[in-house]
Structures are given as structure tokens and as C-alpha cells.
Protein backbone atom coordinates (compact mmCIF):
# COMPACT_ATOMS: atom_id res chain seq x y z
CA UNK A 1 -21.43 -12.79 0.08
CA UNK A 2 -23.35 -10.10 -1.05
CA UNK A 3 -22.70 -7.87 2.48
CA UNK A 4 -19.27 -8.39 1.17
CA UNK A 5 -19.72 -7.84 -1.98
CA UNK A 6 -21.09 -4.44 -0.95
CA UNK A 7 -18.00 -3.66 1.19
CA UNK A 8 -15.62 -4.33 -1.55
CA UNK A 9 -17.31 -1.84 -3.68
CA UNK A 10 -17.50 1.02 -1.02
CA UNK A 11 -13.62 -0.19 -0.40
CA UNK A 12 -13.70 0.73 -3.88
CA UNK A 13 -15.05 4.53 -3.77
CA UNK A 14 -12.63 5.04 -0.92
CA UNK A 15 -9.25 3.71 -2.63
CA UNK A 16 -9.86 5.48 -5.66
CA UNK A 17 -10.50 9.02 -3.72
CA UNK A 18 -7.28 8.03 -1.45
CA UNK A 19 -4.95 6.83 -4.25
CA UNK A 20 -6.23 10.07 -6.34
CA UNK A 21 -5.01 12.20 -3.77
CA UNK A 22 -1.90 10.42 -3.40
CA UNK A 23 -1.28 10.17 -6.76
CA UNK A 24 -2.40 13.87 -7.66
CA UNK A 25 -0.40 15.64 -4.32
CA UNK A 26 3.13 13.67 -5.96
CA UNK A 27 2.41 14.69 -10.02
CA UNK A 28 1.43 18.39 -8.86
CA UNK A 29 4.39 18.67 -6.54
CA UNK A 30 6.52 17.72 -9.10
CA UNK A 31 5.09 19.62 -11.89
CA UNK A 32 5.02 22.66 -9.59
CA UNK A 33 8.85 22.74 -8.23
CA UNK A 34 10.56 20.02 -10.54
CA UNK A 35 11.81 19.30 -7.57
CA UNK A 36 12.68 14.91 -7.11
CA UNK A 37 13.96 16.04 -3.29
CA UNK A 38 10.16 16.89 -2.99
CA UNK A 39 8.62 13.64 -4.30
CA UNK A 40 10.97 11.77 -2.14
CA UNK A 41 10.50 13.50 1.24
CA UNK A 42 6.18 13.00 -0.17
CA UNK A 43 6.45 9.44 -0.50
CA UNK A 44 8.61 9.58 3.04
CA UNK A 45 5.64 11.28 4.28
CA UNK A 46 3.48 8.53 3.63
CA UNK A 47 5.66 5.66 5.17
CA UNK A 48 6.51 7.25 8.06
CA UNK A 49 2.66 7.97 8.64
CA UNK A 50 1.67 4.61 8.16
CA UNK A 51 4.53 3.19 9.96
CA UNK A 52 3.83 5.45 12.90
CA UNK A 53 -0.25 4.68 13.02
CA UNK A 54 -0.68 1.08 12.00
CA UNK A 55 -0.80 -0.73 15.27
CA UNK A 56 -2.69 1.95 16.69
CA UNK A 57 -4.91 1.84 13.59
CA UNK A 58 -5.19 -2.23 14.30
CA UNK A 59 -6.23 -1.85 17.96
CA UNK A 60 -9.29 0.56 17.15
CA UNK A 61 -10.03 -2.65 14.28
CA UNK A 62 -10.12 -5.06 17.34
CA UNK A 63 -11.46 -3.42 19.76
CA UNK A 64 -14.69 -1.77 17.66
CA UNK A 65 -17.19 -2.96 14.76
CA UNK A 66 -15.50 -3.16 11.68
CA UNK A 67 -17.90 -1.42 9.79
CA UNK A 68 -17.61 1.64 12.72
CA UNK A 69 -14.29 1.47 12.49
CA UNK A 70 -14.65 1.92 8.19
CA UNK A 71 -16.65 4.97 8.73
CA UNK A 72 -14.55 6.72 11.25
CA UNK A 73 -11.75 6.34 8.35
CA UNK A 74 -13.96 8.61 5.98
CA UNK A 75 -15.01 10.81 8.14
CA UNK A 76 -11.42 11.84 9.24
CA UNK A 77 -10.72 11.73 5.32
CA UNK A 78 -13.20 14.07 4.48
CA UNK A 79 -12.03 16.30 7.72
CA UNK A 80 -8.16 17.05 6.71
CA UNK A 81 -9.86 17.27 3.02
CA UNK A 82 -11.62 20.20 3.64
CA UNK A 83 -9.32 21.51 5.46
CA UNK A 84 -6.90 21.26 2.42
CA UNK A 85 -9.35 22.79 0.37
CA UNK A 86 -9.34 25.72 2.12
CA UNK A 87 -5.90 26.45 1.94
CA UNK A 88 -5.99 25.57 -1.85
CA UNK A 89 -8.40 28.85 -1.45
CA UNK A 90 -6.28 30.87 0.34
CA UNK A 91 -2.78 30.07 -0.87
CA UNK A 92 -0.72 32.83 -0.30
CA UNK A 93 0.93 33.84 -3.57
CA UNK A 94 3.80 31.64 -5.29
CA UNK A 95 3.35 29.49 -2.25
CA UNK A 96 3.51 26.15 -3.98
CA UNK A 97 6.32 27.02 -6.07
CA UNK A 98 8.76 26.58 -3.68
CA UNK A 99 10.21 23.71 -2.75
CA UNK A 100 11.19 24.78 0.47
CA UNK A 101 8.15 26.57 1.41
CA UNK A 102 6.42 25.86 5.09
CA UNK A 103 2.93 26.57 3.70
CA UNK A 104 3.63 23.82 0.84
CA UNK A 105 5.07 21.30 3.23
CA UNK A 106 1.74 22.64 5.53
CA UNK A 107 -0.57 21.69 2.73
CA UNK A 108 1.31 18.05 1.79
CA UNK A 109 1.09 16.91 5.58
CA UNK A 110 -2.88 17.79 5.68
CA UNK A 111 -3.50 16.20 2.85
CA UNK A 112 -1.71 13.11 3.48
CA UNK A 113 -3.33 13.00 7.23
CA UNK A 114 -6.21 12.69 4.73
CA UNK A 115 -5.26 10.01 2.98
CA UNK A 116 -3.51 7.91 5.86
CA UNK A 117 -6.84 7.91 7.83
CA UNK A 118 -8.01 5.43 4.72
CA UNK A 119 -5.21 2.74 6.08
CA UNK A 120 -7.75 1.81 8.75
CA UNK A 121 -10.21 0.42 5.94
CA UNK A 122 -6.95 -1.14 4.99
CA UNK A 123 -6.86 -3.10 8.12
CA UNK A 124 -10.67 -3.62 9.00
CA UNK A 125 -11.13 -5.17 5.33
CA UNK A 126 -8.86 -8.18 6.01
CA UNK A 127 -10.56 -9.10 9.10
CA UNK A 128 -13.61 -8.66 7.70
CA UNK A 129 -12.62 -11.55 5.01
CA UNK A 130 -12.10 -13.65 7.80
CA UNK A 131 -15.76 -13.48 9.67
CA UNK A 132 -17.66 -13.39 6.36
CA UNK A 133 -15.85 -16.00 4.55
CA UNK A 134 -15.26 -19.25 5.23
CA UNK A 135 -11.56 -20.23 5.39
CA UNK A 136 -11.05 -22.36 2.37
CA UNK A 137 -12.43 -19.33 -0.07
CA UNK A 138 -10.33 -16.39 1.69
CA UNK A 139 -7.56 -16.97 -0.56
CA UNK A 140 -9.62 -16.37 -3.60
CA UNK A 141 -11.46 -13.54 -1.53
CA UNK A 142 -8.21 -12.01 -1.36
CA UNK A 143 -7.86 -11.86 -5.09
CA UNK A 144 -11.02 -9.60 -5.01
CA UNK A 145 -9.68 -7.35 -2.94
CA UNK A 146 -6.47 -6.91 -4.67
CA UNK A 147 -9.00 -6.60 -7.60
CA UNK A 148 -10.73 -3.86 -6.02
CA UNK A 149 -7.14 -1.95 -5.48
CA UNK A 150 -6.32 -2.54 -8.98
CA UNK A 151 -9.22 -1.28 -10.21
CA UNK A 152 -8.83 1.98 -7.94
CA UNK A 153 -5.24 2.45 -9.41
CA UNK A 154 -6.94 2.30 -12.70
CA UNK A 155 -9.07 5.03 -12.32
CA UNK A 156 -6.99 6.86 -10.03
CA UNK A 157 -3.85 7.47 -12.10
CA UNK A 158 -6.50 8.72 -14.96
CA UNK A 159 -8.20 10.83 -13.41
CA UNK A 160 -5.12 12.30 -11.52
CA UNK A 161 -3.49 12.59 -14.33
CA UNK A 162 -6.43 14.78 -15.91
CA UNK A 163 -7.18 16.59 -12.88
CA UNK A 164 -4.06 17.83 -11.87
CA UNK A 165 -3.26 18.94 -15.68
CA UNK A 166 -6.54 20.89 -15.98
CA UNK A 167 -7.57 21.87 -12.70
CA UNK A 168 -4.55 21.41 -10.06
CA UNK A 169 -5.31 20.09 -6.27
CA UNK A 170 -8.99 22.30 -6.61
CA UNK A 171 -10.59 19.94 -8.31
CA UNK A 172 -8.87 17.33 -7.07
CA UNK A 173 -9.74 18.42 -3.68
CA UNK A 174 -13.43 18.89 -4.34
CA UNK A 175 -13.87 15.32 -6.01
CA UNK A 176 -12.54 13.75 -2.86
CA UNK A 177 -14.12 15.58 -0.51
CA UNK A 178 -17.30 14.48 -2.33
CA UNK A 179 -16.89 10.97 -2.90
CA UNK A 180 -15.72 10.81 0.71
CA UNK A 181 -18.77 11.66 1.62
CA UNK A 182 -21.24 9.47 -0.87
CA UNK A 183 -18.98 6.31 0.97
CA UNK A 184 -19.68 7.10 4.04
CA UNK A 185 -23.15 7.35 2.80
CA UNK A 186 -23.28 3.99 1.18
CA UNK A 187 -21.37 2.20 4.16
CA UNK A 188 -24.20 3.44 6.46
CA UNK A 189 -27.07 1.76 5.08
CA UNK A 190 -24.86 -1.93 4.74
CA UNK A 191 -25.96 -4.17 7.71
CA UNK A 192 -22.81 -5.99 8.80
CA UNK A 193 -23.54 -8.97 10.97
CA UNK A 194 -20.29 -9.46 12.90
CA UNK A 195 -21.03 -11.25 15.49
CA UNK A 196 -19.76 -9.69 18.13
CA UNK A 197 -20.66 -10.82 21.05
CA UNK A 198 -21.28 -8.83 24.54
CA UNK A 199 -19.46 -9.71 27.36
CA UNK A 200 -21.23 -10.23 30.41
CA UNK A 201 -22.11 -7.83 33.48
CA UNK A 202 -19.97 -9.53 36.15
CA UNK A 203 -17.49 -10.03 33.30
CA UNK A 204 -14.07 -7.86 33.64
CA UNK A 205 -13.53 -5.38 30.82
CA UNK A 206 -10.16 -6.11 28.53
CA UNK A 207 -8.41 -3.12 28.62
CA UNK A 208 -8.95 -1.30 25.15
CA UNK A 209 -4.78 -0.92 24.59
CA UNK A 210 -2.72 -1.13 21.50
CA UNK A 211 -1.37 -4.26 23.61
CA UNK A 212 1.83 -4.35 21.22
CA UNK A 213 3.19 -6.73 24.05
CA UNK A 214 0.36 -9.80 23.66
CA UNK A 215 0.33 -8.71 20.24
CA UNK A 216 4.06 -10.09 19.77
CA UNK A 217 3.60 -13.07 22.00
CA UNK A 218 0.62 -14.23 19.06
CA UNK A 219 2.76 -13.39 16.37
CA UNK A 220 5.68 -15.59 18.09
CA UNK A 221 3.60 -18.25 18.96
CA UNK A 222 3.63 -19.27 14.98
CA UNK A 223 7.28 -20.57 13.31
CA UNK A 224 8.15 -18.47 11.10
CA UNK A 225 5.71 -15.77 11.16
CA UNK A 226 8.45 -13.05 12.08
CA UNK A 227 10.38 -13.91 9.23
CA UNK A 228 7.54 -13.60 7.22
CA UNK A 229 7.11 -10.05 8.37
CA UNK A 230 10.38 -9.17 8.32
CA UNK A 231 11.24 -10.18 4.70
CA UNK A 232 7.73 -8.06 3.80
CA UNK A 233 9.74 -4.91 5.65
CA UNK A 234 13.19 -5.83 3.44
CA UNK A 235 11.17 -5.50 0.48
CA UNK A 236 9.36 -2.38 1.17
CA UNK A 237 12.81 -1.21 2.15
CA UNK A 238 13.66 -1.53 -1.78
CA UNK A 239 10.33 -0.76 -2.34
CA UNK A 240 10.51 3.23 -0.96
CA UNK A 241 12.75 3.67 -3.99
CA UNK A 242 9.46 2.97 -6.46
CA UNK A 243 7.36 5.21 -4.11
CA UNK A 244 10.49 7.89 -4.37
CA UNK A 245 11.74 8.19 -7.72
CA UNK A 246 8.82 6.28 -10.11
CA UNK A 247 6.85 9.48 -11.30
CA UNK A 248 9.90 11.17 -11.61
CA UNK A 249 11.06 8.86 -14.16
CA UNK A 250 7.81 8.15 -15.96
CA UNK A 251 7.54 12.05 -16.29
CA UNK A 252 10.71 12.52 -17.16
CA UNK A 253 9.74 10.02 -20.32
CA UNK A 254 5.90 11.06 -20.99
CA UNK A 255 3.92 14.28 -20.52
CA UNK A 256 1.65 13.88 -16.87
CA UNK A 257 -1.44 13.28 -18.81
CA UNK A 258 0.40 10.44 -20.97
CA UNK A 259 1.94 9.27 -17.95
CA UNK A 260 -1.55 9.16 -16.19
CA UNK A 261 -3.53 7.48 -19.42
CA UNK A 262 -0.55 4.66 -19.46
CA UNK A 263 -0.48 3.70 -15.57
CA UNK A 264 -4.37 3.37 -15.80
CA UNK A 265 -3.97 1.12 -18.63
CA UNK A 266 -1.23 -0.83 -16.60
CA UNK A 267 -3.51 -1.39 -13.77
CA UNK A 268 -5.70 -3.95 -15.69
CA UNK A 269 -2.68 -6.29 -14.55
CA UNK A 270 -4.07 -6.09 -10.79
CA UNK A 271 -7.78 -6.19 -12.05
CA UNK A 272 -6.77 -9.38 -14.34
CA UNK A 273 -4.97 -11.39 -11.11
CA UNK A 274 -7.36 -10.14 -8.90
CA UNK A 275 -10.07 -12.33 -11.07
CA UNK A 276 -7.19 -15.20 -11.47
CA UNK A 277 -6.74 -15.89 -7.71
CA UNK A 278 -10.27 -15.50 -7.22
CA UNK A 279 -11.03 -18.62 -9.62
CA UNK A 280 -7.57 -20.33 -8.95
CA UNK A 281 -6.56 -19.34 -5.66
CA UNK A 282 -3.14 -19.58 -4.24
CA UNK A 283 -2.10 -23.35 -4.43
CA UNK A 284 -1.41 -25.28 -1.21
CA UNK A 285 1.26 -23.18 0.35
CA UNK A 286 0.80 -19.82 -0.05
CA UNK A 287 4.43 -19.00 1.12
CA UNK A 288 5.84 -20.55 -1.60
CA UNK A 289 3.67 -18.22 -4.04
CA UNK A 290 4.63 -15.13 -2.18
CA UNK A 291 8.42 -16.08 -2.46
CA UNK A 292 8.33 -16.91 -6.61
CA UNK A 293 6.34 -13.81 -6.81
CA UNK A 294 9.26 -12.04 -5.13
CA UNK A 295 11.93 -13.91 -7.29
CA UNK A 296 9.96 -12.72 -11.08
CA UNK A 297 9.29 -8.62 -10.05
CA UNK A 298 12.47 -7.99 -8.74
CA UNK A 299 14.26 -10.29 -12.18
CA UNK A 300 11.97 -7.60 -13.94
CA UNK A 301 13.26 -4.68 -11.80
CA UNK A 302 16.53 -5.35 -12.73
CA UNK A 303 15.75 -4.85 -16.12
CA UNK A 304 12.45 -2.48 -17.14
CA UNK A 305 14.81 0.90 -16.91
CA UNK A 306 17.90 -0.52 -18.28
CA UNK A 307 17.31 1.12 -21.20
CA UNK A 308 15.24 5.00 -21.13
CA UNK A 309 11.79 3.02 -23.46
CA UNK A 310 8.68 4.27 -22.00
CA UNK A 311 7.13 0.71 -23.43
CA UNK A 312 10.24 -1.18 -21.33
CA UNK A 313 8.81 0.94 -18.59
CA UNK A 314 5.43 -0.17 -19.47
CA UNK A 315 6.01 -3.69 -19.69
CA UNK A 316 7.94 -4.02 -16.00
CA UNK A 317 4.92 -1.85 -14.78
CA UNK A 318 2.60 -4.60 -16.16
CA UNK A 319 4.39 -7.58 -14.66
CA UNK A 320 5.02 -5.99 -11.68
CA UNK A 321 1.09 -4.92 -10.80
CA UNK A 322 0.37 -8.63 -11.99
CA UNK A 323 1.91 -10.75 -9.54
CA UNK A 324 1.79 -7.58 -6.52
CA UNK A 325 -1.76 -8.73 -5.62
CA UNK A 326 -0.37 -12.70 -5.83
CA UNK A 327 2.07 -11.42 -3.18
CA UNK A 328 -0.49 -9.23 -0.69
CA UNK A 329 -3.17 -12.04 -0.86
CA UNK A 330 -0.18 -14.72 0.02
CA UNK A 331 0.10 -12.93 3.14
CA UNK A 332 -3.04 -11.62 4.39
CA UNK A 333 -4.66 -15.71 3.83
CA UNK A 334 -1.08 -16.99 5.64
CA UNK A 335 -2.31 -14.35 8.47
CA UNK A 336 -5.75 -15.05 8.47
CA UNK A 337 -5.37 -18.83 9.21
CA UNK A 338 -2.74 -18.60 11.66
CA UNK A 339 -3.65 -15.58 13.58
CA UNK A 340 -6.62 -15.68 16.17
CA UNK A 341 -9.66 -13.16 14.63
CA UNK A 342 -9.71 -11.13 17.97
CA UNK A 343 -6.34 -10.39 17.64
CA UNK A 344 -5.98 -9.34 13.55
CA UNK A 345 -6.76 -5.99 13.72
CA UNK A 346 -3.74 -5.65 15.59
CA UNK A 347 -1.40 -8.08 14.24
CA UNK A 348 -2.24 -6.92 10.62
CA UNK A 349 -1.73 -3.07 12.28
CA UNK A 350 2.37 -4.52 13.90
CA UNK A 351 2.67 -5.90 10.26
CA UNK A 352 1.70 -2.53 8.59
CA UNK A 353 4.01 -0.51 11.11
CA UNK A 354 7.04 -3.15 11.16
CA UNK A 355 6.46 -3.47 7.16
CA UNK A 356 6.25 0.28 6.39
CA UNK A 357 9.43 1.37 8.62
CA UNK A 358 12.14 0.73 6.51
CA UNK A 359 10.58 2.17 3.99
CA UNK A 360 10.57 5.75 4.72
CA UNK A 361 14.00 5.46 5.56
CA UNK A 362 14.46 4.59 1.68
CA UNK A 363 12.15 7.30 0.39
CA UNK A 364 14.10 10.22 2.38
CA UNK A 365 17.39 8.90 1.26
CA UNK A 366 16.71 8.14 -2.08
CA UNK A 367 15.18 11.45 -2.77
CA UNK A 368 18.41 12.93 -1.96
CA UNK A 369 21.00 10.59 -2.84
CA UNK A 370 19.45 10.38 -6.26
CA UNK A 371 18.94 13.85 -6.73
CA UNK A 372 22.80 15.10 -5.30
CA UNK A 373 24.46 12.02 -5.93
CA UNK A 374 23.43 9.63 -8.28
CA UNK A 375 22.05 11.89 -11.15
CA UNK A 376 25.64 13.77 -11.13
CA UNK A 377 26.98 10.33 -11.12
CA UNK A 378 25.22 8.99 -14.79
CA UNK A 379 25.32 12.90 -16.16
CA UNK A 380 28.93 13.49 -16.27
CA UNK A 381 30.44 11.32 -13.46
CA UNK A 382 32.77 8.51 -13.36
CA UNK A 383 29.37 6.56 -14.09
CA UNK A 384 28.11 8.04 -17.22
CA UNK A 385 31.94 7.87 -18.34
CA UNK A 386 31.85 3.93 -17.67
CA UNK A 387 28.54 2.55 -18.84
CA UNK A 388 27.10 5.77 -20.39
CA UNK A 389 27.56 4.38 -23.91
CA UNK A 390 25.48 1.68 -23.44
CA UNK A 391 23.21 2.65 -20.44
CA UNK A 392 22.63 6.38 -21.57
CA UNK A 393 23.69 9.46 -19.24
CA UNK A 394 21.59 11.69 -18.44
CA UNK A 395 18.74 12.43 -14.54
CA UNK A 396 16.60 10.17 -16.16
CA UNK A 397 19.16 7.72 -16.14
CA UNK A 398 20.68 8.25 -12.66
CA UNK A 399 16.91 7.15 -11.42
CA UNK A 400 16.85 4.05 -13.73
CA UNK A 401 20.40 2.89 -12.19
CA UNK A 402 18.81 3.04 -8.97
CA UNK A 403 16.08 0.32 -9.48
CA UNK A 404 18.44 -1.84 -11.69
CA UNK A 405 20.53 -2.03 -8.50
CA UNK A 406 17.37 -2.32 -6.51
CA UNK A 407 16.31 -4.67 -8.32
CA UNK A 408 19.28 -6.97 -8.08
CA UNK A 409 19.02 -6.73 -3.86
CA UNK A 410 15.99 -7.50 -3.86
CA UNK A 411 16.48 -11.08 -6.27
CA UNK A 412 19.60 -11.89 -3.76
CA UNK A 413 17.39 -11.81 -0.69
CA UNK A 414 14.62 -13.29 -2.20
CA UNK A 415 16.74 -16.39 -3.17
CA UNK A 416 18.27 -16.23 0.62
CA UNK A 417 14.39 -16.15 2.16
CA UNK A 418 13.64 -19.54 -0.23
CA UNK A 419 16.18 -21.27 1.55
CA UNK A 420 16.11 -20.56 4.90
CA UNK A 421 14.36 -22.63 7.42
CA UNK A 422 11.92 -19.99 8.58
CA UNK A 423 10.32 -20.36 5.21
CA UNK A 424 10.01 -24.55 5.78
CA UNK A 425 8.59 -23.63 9.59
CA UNK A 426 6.00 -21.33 8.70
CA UNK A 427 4.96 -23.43 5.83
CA UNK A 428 4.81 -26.24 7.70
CA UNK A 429 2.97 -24.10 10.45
CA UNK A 430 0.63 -23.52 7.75
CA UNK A 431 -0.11 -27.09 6.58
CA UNK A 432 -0.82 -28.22 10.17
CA UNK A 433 -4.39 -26.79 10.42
CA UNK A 434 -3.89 -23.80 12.59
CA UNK A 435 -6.70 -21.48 12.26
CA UNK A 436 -7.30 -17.84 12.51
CA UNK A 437 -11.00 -18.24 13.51
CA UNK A 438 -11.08 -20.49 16.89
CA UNK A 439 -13.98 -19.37 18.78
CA UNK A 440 -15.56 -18.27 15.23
CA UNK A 441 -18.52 -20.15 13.70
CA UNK A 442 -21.50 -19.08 11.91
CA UNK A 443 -19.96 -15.50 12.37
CA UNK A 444 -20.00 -15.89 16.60
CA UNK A 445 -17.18 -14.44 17.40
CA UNK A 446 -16.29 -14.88 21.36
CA UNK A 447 -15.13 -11.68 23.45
CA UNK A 448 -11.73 -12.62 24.58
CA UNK A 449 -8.47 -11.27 23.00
């Protein structure tokens, strides 16, 4: 416990230097152009990037030591940082201004290489919970680590907030490329025992391939298990339009440092379940969590904008970060019990990808349709004309029609997933025994995949 223990906290340093820059590249783009095109085609950025690496990102988990793989993450974090750095240094002038400017989009794209080399922790960390701990405590192990991401949106959104208000992407820039570094630090004096075990001389070598082919015959194997992913990728679907469009409206209601102050206050929601599932755990069937999870945020979705409060905002922010980590532990214990350890890295890395692609396809639209359509819509369209004197008219308002509707969707679907019979197969797939760690005792891991 106390190796992991030790990961979790240098999880920790890294999140909150990723999510800083993520959260600081989307306020300063925003404050710089005004532009919500550009924090759409940002947050579109992201997806497609993580859509694009994570089973590639999964087969380097499987296929080296996690803790190797954890470092390699930094160290191409800390790369594309400095590299960002120096174009903060030598940004040609009124270069960020624009909207439309190739040396802005330039800068976005390095940074966010940055950032999107920290999804490989993202992956390791999960099948690190599965060697370290033993399978009827990973549920509660999970909590922790959506503790530990709760805690880094804490103190991310504050000190983006701060930074980018006082110092822009320099200072931002320099604290990551610093802290980058002190992980990588930390993470190379923590002795990992994993277990792995070395094949043989005479042995023949398994071909170190993204293997998305076996990868989908393991998935398969399990009832239910594709529906389980699938309904994950319908929800991040809906879920691009938070990525899109929610700084927008929370600075369209609140200054950025405000804005910043009130999300890091918010965040206590995903330290406070974090330390509830770590006591309580998940209950029996974790499924069944993960699905009444679903059905309460997107009730609140349909309602924390219907009016333009910044404490309605606050409250559906609150309820929303407090059951996310319910929903993200639900899954990663489902997958580590039913999925062999050898093959996690890359099943959690299909997940990622499959989960992440729609997505993007929702953050480039929404940015737009929002923006063109929408907004004119609820400012002096046949929208603001029809529910205007209720609803309020207005950009701010075009945005907060979009996740009312979202929000509805998403409650439809959710109530469709509860009753389907891939949700009774992969439940019962999950009371049967089924184990993620054949092969894995005493942290022995055996060398087939």
C-alpha cells in the first residue's frame, strides 16, 4: 500500500500540471480572442488526440514496466513544454490575438501534445491497481484515484485561474515545466515490484503490436462488455458539449479569476466521493452504480443552466463532480475483474480511443453550431421569441439551451441502457467470478498476452 500510496501522489503532481495546462490554454484562448469557435475546436483538439493515441498508449502499458512507462509520460510532457515556452518567448507580435492565426493554432497543438502524453499515466495507473491490490479492495482503490483527480481539479482551476489573469501561458508554462520535472524526480526513486516475469531463452518473443485484433477478441469474450463501452462513448458524445462550451458560459457569468476560485471550490465534490467509495465501495454490481449515476447528472444537466444563476451553475457543477468519480471507478473495477492483467493496458487504451471518438466530433460541432447557430437562435431568433421570457435571450443563453437539451439525451439513453439485456449479461458476467488477474498472485504476473 504504501508503493501505491506513493504513486497516487506523484499521479497527483502530474494531473495538476496537465489539467493546469488544459485548463489555462482554454481560459487564455478565450480571454485573448473571445472567440467560443476557438474553445470548441481546443477541446476538439484534445479528443481527437486522445482518441487517436489511446490504444497505442495501452500497448506501450502492456508491453513495458508500468512505472517506465509513467516516466516516459513526463518526460515527453516536459519536452512539448519547453518547446511551448519558447514560443511564448518569441511570439511574433499580436500573434495570439487572432483567432485564425497559424502560429496560435501552432502553439495550442504543442501544448496539448504536452498534455496528451500524461494519458499514458492515465492508463498505466489502472493496471497498476490491479497488481498492487487485491481484488476485493480495487473498488475502493478506485475511489482514491478519482480522489487524487479531484484534488488536481481543485488546485488546477485555482491556480489557472490566477496564473493566466496575472501572468498569461509564461508562468503557466514555467510552473509545468517544473513540476514536470520534480515528478519525474519523485517517480524515480519509488521501487515498483511488478512482477514481471522474464520469459525464457528458447521462449518465442510476443510481438510488441498494438494487437487491436486479440485486443477485441478479449473484450468480446465478456457479455456485455461492448455495450459497456459503447454507452461510455454515447455519453462522452454529450459530454464534448461540457468540454466545448462550459468556460464559455461560466465566464460569460463570473470574471476568470471568480470563475477559477469557484470550480476549485466545486472540486471538493470529487475529493469528498473519492474518500466515500474508498470506505463504502461500489455495492455488489458496479454496473448498476454506473447506470444511476448516469440517470442523476444528466436529471441535473437538464436543469443547472435553465436559468443564467452562477450558484444554479454551481450547484449542477457540485453534483455532477460528485457522482463522476462513482461512474469512472464503476468501470475501471468492472474492467479490472473481467479483463486478463496482460491485456489492460490495451483494453483500457481501445476503451479510451472508442470512448473519446465521438466526442471530438461534438466539440468541433458544437463550437460552431453554438456560436453561428444557436446563440442567433436565443438572441433574437424564433427561440428567444418563444421561450425568451422565461428562459432569458441572450449568447449566454444559446450555450445553456444546449446542455438543457443535452441533458435530456443523455437521461433518455440512460433509461434505454437500464433496460437492455446487455446491462443483465455483463452484470451477470460480473457476479460469476471472472477475474482480471489469472496467472497473478503475490504480484507474479506470467508473460503471456
Amino acid at each position: 500500500m504504501r508503493t501505491f500510496y506513493n504513486v497516487l501522489v506523484n499521479n497527483l503532481v502530474a494531473n495538476i500540471t496537465n489539467f493546469t495546462v488544459w485548463f489555462a490554454i482554454t481560459f487564455w484562448v478565450f480571454l485573448e480572442t473571445h472567440s467560443v469557435f476557438a474553445t470548441g475546436m481546443i477541446a476538439g483538439i484534445y479528443l481527437v488526440l486522445t482518441a487517436g493515441f489511446g490504444i497505442w498508449l495501452g500497448s506501450i502499458v502492456d508491453h513495458n514496466s508500468k512505472k517506465a512507462a509513467m516516466l516516459a509520460s513526463s518526460a515527453v510532457s516536459a519536452t512539448f513544454y519547453a518547446i511551448s515556452l519558447a514560443m511564448v518567448l518569441l511570439e511574433p507580435q499580436d500573434a495570439f490575438t487572432d483567432p485564425y492565426s497559424l502560429y496560435l493554432w501552432s502553439f495550442i497543438l504543442t501544448v496539448m501534445l504536452g498534455v496528451i502524453a500524461g494519458n499514458l499515466r492515465s492508463i498505466a495507473l489502472p493496471t497498476l491497481v490491479t497488481i498492487l491490490i487485491p481484488e476485493d479492495r480495487r473498488d475502493r482503490a478506485n475511489g482514491l484515484v478519482g480522489m487524487v483527480t479531484g484534488i488536481g481539479f481543485l488546485t488546477t482551476s485555482v491556480i489557472s485561474g490566477f496564473l493566466v489573469a496575472y501572468t498569461g501561458m509564461l508562468g503557466v508554462l514555467v510552473l509545468a515545466l517544473a513540476t514536470t520535472l520534480l515528478a519525474i524526480l519523485h517517480l524515480s526513486l519509488i521501487r515498483i515490484d511488478e512482477g514481471r516475469a522474464e520469459p525464457s531463452a528458447d521462449a518465442p518473443k510476443e510481438p510488441r503490436s498494438v494487437d487491436i485484433a486479440g485486443t477485441i477478441q478479449v473484450i468480446a469474450a465478456v457479455p456485455g462488455l461492448f455495450a459497456l463501452i459503447f454507452f461510455a462513448c454515447f455519453n462522452n458524445f454529450l459530454g464534448g458539449v461540457f468540454m466545448a462550451l462550459l468556460d464559455a458560459y461560466g465566464l460569460s457569468l463570473v470574471s476568470v479569476e471568480v470563475w477559477g476560485l469557484m470550480f476549485g471550490g466545486l472540486s471538493t465534490a470529487f475529493i469528498l466521493s473519492g474518500l466515500i467509495i474508498s470506505k463504502t465501495g461500489l455495492g455488489k454490481n458496479p454496473i448498476r452504480t454506473l447506470l444511476l449515476v448516469n440517470v442523476m447528472t444528466w436529471s441535473v444537466c437538464c436543469v443547472f443552466t435553465i436559468q443564467p444563476s452562477i450558484w444554479l451553475l454551481a450547484a449542477g457543477c457540485f453534483v455532477w463532480m460528485l457522482l463522476g468519480p462513482y461512474a469512472e471507478a464503476a468501470e475501471q473495477t468492472t474492467l479490472q475483474k473481467v479483463v486478463p492483467l496482460e491485456r489492460q493496458g490495451r483494453v483500457f487504451g481501445f476503451a479510451q480511443s472508442v470512448e473519446q471518438s465521438a466526442s471530438p466530433v461534438t466539440a468541433f460541432l458544437i463550437g460552431p453550431l453554438t456560436q453561428f447557430i444557436v446563440i442567433p437562435f436565443m438572441t433574437d431568433g424564433a427561440g428567444a421569441d418563444a421561450i425568451g421570457g422565461w428562459f432569458g435571450t441572450g449568447p449566454d443563453r444559446g450555450i445553456a439551451l444546449v446542455f438543457t437539451v443535452a441533458g435530456l439525451i443523455g437521461l433518455l439513453v440512460t433509461i434505454l441502457a437500464f433496460n437492455s439485456r446487455y446491462y443483465r449479461q455483463l452484470s451477470d458476467a460480473y457476479a460469476s467470478g471472472a477475474t482480471g488477474d489469472d496467472g497473478v498472485r503475490g504480484g507474479i504476473v506470467s508473460s503471456g498476452a
